[in-house]
C-alpha atoms as a PDB file:
ATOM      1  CA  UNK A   1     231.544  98.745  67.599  1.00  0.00           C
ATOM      2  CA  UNK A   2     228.819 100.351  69.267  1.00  0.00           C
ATOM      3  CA  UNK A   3     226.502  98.255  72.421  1.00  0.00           C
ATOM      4  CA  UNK A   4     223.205  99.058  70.416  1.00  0.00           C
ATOM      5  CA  UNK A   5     225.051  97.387  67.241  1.00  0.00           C
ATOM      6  CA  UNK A   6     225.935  94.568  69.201  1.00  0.00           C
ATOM      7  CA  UNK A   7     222.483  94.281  70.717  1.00  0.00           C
ATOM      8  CA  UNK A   8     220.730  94.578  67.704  1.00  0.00           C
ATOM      9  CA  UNK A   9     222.693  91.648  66.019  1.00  0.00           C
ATOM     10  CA  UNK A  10     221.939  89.435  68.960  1.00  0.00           C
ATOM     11  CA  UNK A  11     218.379  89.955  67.836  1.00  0.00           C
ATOM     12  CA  UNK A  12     218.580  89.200  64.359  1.00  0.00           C
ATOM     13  CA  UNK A  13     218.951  85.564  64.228  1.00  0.00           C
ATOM     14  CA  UNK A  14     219.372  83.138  66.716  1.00  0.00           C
ATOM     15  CA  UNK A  15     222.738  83.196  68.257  1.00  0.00           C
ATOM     16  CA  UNK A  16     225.250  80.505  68.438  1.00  0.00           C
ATOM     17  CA  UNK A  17     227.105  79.748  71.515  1.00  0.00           C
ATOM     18  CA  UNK A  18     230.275  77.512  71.927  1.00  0.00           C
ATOM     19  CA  UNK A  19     232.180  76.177  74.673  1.00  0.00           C
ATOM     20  CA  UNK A  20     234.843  78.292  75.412  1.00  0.00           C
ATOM     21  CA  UNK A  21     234.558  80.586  72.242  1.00  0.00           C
ATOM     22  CA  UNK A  22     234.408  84.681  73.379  1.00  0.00           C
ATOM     23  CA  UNK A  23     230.976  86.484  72.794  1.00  0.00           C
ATOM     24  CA  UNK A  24     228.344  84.867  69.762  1.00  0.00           C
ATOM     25  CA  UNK A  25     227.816  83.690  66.362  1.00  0.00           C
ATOM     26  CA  UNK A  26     225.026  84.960  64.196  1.00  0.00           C
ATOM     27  CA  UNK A  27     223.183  81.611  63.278  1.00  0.00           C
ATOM     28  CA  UNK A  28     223.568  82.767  59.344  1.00  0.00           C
ATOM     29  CA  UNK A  29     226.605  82.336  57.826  1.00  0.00           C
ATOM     30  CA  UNK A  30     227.434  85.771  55.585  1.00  0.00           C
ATOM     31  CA  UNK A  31     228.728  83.154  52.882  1.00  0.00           C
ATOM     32  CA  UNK A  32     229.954  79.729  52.639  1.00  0.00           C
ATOM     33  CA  UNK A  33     231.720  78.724  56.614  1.00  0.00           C
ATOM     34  CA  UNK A  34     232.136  82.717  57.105  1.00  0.00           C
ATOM     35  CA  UNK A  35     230.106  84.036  60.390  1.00  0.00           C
ATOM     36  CA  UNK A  36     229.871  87.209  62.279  1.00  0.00           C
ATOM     37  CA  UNK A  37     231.231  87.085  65.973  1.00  0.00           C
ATOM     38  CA  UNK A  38     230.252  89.804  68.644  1.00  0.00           C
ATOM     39  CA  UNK A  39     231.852  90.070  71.786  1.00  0.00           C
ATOM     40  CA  UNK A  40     231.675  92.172  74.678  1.00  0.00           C
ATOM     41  CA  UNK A  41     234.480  92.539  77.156  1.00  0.00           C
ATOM     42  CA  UNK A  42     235.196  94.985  79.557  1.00  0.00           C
ATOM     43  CA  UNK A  43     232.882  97.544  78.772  1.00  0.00           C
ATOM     44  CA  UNK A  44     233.769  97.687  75.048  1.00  0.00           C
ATOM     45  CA  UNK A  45     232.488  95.683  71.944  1.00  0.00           C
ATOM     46  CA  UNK A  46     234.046  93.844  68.708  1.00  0.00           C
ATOM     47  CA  UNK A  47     233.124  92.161  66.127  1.00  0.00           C
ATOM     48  CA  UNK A  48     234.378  90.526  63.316  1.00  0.00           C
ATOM     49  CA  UNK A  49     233.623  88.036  60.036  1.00  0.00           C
ATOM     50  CA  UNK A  50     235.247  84.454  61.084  1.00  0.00           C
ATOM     51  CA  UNK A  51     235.347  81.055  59.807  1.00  0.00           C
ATOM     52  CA  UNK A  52     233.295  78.931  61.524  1.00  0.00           C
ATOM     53  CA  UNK A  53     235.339  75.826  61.367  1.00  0.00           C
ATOM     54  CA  UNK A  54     238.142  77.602  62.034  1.00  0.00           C
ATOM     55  CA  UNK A  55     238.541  78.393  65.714  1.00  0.00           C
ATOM     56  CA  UNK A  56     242.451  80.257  64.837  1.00  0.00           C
ATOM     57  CA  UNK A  57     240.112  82.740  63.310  1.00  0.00           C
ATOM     58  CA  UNK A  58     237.842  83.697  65.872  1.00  0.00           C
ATOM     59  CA  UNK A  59     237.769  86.248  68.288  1.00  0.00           C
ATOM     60  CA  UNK A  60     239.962  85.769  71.179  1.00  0.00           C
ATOM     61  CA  UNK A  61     240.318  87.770  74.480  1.00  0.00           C
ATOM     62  CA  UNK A  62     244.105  87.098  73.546  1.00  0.00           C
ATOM     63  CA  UNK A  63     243.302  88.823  70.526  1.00  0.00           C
ATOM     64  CA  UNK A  64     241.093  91.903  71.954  1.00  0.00           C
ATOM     65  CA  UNK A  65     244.408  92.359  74.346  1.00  0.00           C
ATOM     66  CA  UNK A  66     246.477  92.737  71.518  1.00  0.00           C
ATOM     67  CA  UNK A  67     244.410  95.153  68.982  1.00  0.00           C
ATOM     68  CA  UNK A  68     243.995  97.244  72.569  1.00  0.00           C
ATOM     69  CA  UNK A  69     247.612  97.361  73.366  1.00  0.00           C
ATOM     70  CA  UNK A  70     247.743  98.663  69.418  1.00  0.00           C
ATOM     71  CA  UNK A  71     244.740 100.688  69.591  1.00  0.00           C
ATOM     72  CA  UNK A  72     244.073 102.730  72.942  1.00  0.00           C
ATOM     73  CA  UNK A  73     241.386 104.729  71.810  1.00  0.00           C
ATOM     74  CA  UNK A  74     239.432 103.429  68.551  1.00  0.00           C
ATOM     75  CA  UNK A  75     236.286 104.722  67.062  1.00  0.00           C
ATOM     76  CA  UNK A  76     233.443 103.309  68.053  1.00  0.00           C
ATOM     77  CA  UNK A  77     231.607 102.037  65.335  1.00  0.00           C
ATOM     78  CA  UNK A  78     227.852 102.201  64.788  1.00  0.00           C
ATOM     79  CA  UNK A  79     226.404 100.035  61.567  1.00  0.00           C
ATOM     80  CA  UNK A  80     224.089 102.889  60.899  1.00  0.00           C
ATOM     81  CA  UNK A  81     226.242 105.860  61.637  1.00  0.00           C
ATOM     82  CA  UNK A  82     223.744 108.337  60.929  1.00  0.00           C
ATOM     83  CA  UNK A  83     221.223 106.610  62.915  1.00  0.00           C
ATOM     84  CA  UNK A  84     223.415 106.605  66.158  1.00  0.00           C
ATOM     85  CA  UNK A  85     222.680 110.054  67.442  1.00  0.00           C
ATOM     86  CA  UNK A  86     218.503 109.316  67.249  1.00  0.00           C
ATOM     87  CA  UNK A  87     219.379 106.288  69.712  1.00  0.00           C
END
């Protein structure tokens, strides 16, 4: 995910911080207990849809090792890919 994506969603809605939890919830859930989770860490950005309650499901820096280890050199993904070059 792209830094501009990431800073965008901070902007959206007011984010939600917990103890100990990597990076930020968007305030809204998407549906029912399901949230989006941003996190920056070491230079590069993630994001995912997690269950709120469910603190197995969020986004880990455990879990940012591992998908590196798999994935070296991933995409970087902007929400509005054609919109990325005018930024």
């Amino acid at each position: 995910m792209s830094e501009a994506f990431q800073d965008e969603m901070l902007g959206v809605l007011p984010p939600v911080h917990f103890r100990g939890a990597a990076g930020f919830f968007v305030s809204e859930a998407v549906i029912d207990d399901v949230h989006a989770q941003f996190v920056a860490h070491r230079g590069r950005f993630y994001g995912a849809y997690v269950a709120l309650r469910d603190p197995a499901a969020w986004i880990t820096h455990a879990a940012i090792a591992a998908f590196d280890a798999a994935h070296p050199d991933p995409p970087v993904l902007d929400w509005y890919p054609g919109d990325a070059e005018d930024r």
